[in-house]
C-alpha atoms as a PDB file:
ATOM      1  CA  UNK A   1      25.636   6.903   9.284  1.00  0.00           C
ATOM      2  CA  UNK A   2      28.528   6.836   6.903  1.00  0.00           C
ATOM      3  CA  UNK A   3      29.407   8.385   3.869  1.00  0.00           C
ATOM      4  CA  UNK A   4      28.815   5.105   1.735  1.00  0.00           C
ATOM      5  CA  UNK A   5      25.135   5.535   1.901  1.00  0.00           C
ATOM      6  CA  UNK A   6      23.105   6.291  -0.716  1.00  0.00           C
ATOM      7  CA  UNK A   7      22.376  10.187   0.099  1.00  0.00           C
ATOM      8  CA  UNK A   8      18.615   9.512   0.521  1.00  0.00           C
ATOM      9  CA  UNK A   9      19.074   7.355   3.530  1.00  0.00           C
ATOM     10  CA  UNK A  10      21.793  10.465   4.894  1.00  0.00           C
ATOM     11  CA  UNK A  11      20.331  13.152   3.991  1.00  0.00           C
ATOM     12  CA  UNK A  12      17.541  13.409   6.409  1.00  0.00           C
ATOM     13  CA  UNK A  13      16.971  15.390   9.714  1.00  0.00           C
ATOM     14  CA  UNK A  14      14.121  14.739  12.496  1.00  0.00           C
ATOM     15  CA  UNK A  15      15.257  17.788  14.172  1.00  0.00           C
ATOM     16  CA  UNK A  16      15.115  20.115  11.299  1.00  0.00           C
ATOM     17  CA  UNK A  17      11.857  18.232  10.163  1.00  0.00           C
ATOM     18  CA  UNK A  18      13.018  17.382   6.780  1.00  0.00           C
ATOM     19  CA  UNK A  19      13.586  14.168   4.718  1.00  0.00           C
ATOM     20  CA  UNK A  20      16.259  13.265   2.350  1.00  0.00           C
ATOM     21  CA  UNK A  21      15.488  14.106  -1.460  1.00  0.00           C
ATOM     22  CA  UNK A  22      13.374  11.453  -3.409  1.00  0.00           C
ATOM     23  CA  UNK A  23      13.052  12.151  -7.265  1.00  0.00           C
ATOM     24  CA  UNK A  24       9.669  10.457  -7.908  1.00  0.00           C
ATOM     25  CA  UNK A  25       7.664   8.277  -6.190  1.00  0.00           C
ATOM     26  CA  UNK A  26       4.938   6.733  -5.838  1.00  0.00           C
ATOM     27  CA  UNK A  27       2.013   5.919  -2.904  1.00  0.00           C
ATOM     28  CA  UNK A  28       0.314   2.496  -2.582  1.00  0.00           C
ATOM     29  CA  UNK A  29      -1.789   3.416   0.232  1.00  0.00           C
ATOM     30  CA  UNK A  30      -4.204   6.233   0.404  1.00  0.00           C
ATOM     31  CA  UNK A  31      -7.200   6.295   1.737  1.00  0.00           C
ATOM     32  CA  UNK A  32      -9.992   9.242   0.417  1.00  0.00           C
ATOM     33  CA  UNK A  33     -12.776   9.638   2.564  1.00  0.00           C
ATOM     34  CA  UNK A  34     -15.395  11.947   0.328  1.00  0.00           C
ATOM     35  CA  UNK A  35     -13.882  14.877   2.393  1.00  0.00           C
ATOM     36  CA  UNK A  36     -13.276  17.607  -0.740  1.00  0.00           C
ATOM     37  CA  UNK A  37     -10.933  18.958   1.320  1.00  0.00           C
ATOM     38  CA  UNK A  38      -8.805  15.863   2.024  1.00  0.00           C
ATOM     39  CA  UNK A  39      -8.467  15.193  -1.521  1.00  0.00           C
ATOM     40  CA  UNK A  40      -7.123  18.265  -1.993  1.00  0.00           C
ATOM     41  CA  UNK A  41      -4.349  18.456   0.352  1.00  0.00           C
ATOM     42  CA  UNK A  42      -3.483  14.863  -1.539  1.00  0.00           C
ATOM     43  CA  UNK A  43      -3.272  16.631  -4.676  1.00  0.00           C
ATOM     44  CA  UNK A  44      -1.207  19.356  -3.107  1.00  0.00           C
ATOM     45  CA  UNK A  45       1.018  16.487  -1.321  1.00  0.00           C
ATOM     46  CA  UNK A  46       1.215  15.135  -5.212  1.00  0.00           C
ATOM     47  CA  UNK A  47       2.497  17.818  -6.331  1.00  0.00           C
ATOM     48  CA  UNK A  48       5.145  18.769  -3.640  1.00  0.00           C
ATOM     49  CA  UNK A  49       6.472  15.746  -3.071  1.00  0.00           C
ATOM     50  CA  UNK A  50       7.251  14.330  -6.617  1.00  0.00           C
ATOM     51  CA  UNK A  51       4.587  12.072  -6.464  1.00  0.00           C
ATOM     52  CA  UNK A  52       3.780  10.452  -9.968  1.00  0.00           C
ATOM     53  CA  UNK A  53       0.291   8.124  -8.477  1.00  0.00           C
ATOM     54  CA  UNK A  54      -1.532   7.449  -5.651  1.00  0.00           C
ATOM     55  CA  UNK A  55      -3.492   4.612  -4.737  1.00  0.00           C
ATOM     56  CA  UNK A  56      -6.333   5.739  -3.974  1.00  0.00           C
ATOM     57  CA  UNK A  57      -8.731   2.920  -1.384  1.00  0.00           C
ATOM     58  CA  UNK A  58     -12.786   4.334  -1.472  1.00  0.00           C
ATOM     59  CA  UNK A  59     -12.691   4.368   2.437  1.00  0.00           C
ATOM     60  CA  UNK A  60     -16.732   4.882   4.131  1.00  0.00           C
ATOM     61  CA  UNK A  61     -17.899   6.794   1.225  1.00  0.00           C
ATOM     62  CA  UNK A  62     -21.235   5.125  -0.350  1.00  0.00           C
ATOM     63  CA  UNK A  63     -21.321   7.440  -3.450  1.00  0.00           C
ATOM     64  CA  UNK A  64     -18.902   6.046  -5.289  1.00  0.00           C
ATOM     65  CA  UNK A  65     -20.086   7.537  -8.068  1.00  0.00           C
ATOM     66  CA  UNK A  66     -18.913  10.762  -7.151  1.00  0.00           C
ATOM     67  CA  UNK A  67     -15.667   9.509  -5.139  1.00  0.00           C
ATOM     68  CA  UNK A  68     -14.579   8.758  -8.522  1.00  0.00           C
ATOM     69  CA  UNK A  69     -15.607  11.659 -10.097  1.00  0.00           C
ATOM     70  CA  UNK A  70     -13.996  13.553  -7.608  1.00  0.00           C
ATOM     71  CA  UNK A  71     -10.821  11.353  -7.532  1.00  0.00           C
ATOM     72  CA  UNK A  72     -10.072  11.528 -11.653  1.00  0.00           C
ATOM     73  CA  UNK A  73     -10.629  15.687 -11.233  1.00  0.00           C
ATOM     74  CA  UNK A  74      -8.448  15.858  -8.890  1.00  0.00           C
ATOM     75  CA  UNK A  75      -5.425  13.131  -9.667  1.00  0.00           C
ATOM     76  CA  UNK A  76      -6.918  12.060 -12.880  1.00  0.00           C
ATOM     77  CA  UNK A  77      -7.474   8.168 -12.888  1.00  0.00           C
ATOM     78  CA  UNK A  78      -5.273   5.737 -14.145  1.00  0.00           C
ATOM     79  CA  UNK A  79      -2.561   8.679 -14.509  1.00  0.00           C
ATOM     80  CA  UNK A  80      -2.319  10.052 -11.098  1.00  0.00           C
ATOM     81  CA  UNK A  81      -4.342   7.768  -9.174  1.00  0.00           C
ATOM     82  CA  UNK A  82      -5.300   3.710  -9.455  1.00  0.00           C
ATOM     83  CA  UNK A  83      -8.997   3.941  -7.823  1.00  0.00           C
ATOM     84  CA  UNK A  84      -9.393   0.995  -5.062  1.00  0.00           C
ATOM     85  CA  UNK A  85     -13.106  -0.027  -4.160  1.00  0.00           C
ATOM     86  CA  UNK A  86     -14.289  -1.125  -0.885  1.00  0.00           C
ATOM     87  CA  UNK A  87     -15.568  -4.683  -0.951  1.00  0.00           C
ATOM     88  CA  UNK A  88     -18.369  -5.315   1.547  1.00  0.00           C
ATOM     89  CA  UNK A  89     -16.781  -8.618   3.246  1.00  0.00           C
ATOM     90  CA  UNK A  90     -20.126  -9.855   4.940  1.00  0.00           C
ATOM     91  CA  UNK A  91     -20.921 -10.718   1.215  1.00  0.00           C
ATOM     92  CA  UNK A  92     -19.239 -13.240  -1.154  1.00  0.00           C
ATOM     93  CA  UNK A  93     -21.759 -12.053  -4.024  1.00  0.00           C
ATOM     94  CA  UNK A  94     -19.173 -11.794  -6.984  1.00  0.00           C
ATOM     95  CA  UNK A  95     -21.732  -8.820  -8.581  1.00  0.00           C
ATOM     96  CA  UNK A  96     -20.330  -6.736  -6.334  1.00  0.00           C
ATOM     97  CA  UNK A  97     -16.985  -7.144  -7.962  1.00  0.00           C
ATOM     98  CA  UNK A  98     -18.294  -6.500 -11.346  1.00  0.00           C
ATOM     99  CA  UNK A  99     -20.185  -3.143  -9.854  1.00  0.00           C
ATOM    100  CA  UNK A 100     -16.772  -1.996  -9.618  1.00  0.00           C
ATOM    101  CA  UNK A 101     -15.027  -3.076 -12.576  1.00  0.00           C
ATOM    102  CA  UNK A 102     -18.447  -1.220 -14.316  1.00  0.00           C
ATOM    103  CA  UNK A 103     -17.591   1.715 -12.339  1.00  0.00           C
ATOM    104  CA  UNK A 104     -14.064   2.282 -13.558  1.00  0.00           C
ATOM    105  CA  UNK A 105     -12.103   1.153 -10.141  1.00  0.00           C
ATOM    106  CA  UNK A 106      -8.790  -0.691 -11.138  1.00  0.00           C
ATOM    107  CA  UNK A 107      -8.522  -2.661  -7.729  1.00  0.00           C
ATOM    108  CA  UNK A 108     -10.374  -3.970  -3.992  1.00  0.00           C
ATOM    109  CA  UNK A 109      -9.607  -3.579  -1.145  1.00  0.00           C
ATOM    110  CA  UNK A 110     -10.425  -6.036   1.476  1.00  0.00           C
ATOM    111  CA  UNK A 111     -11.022  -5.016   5.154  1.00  0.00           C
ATOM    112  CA  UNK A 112     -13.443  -5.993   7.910  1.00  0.00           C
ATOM    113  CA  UNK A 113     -13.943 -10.049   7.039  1.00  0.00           C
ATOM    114  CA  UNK A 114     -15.088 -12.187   9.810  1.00  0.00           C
ATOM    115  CA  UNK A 115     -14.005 -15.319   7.718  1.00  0.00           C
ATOM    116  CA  UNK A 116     -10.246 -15.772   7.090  1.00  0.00           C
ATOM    117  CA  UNK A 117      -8.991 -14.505   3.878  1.00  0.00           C
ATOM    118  CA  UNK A 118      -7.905 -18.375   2.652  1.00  0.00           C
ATOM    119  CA  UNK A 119     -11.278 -19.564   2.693  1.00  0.00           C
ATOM    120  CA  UNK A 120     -13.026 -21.128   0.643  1.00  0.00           C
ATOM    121  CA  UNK A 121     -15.992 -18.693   1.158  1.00  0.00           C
ATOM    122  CA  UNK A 122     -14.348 -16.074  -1.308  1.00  0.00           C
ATOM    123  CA  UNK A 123     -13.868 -18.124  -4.472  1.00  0.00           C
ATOM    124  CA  UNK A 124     -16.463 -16.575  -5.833  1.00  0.00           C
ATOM    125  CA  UNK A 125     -14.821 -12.569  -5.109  1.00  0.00           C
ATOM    126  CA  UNK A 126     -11.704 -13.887  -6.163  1.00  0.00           C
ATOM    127  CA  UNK A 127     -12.010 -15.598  -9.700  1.00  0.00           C
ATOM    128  CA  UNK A 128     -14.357 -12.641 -10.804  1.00  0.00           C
ATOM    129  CA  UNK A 129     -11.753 -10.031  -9.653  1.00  0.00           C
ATOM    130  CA  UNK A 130      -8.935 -12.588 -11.491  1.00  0.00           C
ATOM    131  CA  UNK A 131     -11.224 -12.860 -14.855  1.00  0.00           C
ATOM    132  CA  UNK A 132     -11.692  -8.991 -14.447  1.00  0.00           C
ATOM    133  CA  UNK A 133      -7.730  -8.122 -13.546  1.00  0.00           C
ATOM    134  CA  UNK A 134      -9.204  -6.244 -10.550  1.00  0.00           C
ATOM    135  CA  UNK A 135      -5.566  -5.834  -8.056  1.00  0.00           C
ATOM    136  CA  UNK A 136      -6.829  -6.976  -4.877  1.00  0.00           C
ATOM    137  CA  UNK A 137      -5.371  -5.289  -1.636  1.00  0.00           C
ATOM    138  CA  UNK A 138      -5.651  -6.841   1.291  1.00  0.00           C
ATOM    139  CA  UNK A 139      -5.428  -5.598   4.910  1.00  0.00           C
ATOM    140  CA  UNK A 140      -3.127  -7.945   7.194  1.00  0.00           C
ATOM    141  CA  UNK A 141      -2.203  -8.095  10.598  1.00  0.00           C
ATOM    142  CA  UNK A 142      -3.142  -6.214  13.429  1.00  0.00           C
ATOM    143  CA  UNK A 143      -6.218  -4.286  12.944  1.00  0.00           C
ATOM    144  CA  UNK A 144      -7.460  -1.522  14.756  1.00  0.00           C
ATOM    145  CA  UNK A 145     -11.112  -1.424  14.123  1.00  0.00           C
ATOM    146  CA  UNK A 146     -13.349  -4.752  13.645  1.00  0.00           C
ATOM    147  CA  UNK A 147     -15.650  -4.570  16.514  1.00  0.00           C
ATOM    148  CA  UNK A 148     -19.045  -4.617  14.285  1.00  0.00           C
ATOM    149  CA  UNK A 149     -17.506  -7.456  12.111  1.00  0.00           C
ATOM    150  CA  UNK A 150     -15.439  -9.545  14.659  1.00  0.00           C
ATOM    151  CA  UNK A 151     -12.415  -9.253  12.311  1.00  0.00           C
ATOM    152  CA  UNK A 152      -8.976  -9.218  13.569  1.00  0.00           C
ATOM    153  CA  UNK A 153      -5.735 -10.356  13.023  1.00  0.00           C
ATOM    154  CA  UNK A 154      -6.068 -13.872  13.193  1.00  0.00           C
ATOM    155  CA  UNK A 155      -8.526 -13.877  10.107  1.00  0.00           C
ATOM    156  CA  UNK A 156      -6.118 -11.470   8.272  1.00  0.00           C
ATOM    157  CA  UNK A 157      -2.840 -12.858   8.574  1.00  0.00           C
ATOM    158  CA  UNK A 158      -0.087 -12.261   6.082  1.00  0.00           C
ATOM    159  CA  UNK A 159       0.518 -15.934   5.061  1.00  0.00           C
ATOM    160  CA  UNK A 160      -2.623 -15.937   3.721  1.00  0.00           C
ATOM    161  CA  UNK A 161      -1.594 -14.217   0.998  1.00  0.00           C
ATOM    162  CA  UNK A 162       0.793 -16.784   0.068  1.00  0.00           C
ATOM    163  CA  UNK A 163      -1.796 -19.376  -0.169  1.00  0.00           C
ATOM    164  CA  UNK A 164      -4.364 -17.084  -2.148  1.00  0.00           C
ATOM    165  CA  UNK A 165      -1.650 -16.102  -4.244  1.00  0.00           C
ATOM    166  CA  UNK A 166      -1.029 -19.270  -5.551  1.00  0.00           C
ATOM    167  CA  UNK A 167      -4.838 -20.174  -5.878  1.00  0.00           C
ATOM    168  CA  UNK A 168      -5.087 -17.478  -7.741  1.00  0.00           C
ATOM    169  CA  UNK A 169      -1.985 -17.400  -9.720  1.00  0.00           C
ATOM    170  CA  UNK A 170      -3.183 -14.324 -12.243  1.00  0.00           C
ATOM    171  CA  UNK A 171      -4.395 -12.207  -9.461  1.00  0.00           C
ATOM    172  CA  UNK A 172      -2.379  -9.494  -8.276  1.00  0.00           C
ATOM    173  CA  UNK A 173      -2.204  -9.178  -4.763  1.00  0.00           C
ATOM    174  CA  UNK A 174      -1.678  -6.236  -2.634  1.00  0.00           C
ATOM    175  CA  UNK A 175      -0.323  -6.877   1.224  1.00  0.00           C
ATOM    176  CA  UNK A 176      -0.878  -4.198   3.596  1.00  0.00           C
ATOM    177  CA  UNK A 177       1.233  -2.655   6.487  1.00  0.00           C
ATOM    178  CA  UNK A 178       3.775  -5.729   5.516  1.00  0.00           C
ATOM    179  CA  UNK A 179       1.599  -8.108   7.560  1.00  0.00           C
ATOM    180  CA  UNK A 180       2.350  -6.105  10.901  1.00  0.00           C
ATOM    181  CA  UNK A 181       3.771  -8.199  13.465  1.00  0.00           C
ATOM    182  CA  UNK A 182       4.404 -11.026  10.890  1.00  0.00           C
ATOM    183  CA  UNK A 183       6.989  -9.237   8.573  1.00  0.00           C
ATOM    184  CA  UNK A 184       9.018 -12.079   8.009  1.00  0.00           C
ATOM    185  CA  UNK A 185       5.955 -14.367   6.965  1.00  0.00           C
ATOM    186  CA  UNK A 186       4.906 -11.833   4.573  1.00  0.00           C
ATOM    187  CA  UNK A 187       7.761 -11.332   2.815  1.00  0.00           C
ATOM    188  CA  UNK A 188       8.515 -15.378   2.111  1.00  0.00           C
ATOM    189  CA  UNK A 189       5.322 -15.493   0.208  1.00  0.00           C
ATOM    190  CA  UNK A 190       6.725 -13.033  -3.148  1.00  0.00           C
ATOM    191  CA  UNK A 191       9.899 -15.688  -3.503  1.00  0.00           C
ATOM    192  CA  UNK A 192       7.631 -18.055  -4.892  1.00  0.00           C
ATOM    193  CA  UNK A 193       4.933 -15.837  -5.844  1.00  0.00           C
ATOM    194  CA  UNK A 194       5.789 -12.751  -8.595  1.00  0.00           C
ATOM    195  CA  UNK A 195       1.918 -12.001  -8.188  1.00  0.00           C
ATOM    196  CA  UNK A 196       2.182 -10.813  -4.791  1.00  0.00           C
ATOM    197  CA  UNK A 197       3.619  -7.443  -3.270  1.00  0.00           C
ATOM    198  CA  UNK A 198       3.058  -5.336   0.086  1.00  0.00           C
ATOM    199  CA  UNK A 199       3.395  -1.777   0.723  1.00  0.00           C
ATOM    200  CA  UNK A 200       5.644  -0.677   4.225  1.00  0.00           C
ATOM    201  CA  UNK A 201       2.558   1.442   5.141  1.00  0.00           C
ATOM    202  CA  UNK A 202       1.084   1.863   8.829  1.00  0.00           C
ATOM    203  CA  UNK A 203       2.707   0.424  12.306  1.00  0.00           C
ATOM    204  CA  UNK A 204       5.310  -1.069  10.232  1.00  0.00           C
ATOM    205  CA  UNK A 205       7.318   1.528  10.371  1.00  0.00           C
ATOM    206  CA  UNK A 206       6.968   1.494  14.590  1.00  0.00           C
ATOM    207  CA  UNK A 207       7.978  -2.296  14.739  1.00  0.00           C
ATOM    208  CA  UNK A 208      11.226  -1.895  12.076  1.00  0.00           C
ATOM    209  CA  UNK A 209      11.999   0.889  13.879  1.00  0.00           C
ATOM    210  CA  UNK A 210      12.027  -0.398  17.470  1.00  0.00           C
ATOM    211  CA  UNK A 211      14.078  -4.033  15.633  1.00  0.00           C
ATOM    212  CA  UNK A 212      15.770  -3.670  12.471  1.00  0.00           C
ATOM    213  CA  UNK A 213      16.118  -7.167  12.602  1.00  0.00           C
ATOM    214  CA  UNK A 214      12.878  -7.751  12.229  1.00  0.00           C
ATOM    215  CA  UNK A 215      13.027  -6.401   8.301  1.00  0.00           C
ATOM    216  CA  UNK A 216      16.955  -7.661   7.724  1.00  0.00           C
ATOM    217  CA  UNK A 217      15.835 -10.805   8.945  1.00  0.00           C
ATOM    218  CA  UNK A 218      12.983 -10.741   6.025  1.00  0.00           C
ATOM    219  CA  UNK A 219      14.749  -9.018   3.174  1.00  0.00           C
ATOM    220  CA  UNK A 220      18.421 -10.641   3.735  1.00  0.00           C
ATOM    221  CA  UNK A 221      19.435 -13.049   0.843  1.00  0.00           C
ATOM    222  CA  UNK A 222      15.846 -13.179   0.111  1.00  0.00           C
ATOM    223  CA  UNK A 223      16.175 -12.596  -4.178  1.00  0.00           C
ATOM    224  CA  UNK A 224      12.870 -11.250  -4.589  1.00  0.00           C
ATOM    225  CA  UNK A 225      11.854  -9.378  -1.211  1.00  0.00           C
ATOM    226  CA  UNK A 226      13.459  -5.531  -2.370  1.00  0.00           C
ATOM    227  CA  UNK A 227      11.541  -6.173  -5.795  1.00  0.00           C
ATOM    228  CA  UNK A 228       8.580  -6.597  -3.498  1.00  0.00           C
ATOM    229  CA  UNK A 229       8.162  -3.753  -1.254  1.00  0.00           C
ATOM    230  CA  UNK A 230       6.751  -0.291  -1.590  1.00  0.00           C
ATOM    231  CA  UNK A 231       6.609   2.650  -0.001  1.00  0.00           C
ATOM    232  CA  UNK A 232       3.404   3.874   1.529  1.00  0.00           C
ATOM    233  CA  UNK A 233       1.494   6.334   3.790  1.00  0.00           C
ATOM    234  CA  UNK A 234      -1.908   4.933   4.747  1.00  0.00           C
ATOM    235  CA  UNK A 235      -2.499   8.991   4.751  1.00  0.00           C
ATOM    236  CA  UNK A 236      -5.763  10.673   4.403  1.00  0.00           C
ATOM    237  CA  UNK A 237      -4.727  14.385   3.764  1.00  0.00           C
ATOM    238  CA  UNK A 238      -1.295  14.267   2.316  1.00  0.00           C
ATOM    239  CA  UNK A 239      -0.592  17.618   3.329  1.00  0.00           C
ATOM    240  CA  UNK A 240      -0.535  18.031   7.676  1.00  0.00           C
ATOM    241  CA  UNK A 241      -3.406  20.448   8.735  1.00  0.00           C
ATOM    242  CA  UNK A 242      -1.169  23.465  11.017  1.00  0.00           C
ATOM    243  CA  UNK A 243      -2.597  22.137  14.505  1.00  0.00           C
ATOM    244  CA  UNK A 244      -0.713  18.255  13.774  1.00  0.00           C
ATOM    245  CA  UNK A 245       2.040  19.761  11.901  1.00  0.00           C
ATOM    246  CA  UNK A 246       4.592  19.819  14.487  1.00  0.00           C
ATOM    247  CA  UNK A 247       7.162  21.579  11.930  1.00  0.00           C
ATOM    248  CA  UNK A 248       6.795  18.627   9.081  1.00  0.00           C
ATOM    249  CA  UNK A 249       5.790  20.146   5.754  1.00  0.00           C
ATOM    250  CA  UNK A 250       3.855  17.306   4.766  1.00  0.00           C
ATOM    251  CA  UNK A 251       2.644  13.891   6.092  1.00  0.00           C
ATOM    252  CA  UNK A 252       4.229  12.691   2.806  1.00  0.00           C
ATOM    253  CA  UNK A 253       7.729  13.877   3.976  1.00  0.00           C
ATOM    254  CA  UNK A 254       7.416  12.698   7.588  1.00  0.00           C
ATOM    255  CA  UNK A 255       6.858   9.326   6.472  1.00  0.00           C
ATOM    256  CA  UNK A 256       9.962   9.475   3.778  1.00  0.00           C
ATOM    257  CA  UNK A 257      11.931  10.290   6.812  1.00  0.00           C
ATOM    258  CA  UNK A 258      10.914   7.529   8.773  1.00  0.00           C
ATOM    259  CA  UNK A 259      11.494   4.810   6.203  1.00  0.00           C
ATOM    260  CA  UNK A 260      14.832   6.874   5.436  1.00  0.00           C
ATOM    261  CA  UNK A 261      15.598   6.334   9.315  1.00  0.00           C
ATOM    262  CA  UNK A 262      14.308   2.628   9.209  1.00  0.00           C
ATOM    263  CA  UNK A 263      16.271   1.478   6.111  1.00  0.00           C
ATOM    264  CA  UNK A 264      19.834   3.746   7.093  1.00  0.00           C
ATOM    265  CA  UNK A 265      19.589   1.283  10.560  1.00  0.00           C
ATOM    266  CA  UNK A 266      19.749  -1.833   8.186  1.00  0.00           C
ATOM    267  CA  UNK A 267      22.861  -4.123   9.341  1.00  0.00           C
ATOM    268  CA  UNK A 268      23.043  -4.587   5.288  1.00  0.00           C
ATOM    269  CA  UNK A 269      21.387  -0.951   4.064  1.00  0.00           C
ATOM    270  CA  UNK A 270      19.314  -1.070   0.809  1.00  0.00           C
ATOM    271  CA  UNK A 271      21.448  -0.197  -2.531  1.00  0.00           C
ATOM    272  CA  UNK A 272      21.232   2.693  -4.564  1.00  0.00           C
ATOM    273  CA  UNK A 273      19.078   0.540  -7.290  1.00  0.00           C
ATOM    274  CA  UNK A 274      16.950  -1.338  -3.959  1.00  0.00           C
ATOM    275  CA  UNK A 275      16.174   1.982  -2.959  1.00  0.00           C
ATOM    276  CA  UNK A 276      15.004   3.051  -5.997  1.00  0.00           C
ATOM    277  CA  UNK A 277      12.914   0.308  -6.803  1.00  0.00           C
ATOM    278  CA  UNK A 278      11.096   1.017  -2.749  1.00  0.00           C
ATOM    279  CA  UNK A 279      10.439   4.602  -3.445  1.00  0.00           C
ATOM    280  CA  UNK A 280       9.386   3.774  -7.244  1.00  0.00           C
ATOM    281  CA  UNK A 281      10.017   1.334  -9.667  1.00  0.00           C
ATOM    282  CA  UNK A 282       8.101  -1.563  -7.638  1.00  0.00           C
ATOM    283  CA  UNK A 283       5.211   0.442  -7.786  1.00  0.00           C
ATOM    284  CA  UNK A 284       5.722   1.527 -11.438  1.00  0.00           C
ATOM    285  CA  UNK A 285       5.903  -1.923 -12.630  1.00  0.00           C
ATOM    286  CA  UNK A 286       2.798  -2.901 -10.489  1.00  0.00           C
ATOM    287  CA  UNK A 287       0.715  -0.409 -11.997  1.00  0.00           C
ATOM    288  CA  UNK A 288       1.632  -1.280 -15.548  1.00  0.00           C
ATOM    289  CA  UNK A 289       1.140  -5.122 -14.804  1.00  0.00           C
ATOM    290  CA  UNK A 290      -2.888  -3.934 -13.500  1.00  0.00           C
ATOM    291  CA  UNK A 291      -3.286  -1.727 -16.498  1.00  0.00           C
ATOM    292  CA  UNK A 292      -1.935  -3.809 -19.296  1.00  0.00           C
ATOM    293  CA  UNK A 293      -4.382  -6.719 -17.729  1.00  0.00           C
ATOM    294  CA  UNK A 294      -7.536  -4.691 -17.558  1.00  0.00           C
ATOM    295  CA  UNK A 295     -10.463  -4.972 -20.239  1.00  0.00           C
ATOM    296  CA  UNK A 296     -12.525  -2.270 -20.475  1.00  0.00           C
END
């Protein structure tokens, strides 16, 4: 490391179990479960690690009813949290999409299809969730569930979103786990499409990690690629529970560390202003394009 980087890629320490300062941020991958307990280590997590909003994915919880109630007490919807509902995939019944809209989600989130993302059989989820200004986000790449749908990566992959993207050209589009392997596919898609983004949440981190190249490669001379990334947790608690600590304060902070360690390894390290825009302002923007499109 050298002294001309920004002090947030610097400023971190794996053996002292701290990462470099962040003023505000924000999380485009949560997952709540309906675990009370869960949600409140997020809040805590929130709270100690400068985090302005969550996005917050309905994961396995049928009452959504009282996920959400339980979501806006805790985070307070559309302030600290952007609610994402869990599409049932086996189904292209667009009612479903208008179930959530009715319930006060913002977004979907797609998991678990056993038909690719790009076809045809989803027109109808995707012009109701358009007409509606539902975000959609979209797991891609590898996938480590799937058995009781016979989804995997091959009907998930990242260019996909390219292609929806521009069949759907008022739909904003959410990329998981930056298409994990396929980094550099997912990241050509946002130079020709400003409605699509992807949060660095996930294994991500384990393949940039292992080959810088493999994100220079996708961000370098790319115009648009830093104005489309976000950071990300894919947490459940926030906070660690004591027995998976292992000295981090928070899940939140291990994660900053990582991406800290990820982006200082760069050939051609982030800016000051690039780095600002991963820990925040690409987010910030994203959330004002969903709410200034929604119609209650």
């Amino acid at each position: 490391m050298t002294d001309k980087l920004d002090p947030r890629l610097s400023d971190f320490s794996f053996e002292e179990r701290h990462a470099g300062h962040v003023e505000k941020m924000i999380d485009t991958h949560v997952h709540y479960c309906g675990d009370p307990a869960d949600l409140a280590m997020l809040a805590e997590a929130c709270s100690v690690n400068r985090i302005e909003t969550m996005f917050v994915i309905a994961s396995r919880q049928p009452d959504q009813e009282r996920w959400m109630k339980e979501v806006d007490d805790a985070l307070g919807v559309g302030k600290g949290a952007v609610p994402y509902y869990m599409l049932d995939l086996q189904s292209n019944d667009a009612g479903q999409v208008e179930h959530a809209f009715d319930l006060g989600f913002w977004g979907l989130k797609w998991i678990g299809n056993s038909i690719a993302y790009d076809d045809h059989y989803f027109d109808p989820l995707l012009k109701r969730a358009q007409e509606l200004h539902m975000a959609c986000l979209f797991h891609t790449g590898v996938l480590s569930g799937g058995k009781q749908t016979g989804s995997g990566m091959s009907l998930m992959r990242a260019d996909m979103m390219d292609t929806v993207a521009k069949r759907y050209p008022e739909l904003l589009i959410q990329g998981a786990h930056l298409g994990c392997p396929n980094i550099e596919e997912a990241l050509w898609g946002p130079e020709f499409c400003d409605n699509l983004m992807w949060d660095c949440s996930g294994g991500c981190r384990f393949h940039c990690e292992a080959n810088p190249y493999v994100l220079h490669s996708a961000v370098h001379r790319r115009k648009n690629a830093w104005k489309a990334i976000t950071f990300a947790t894919d947490s459940t608690q926030g906070m660690y529970p004591p027995e998976w600590a292992d000295g981090w304060p928070s899940k939140i902070e291990h994660r900053m560390a990582e991406w800290q360690k990820i982006l200082a390894a760069l050939p051609v390290p982030p800016t000051s202003e690039q780095l600002d825009d991963f820990f925040y302002g690409n987010a910030r923007r994203w959330v004002e394009r969903i709410r200034s499109g929604r119609k209650e």
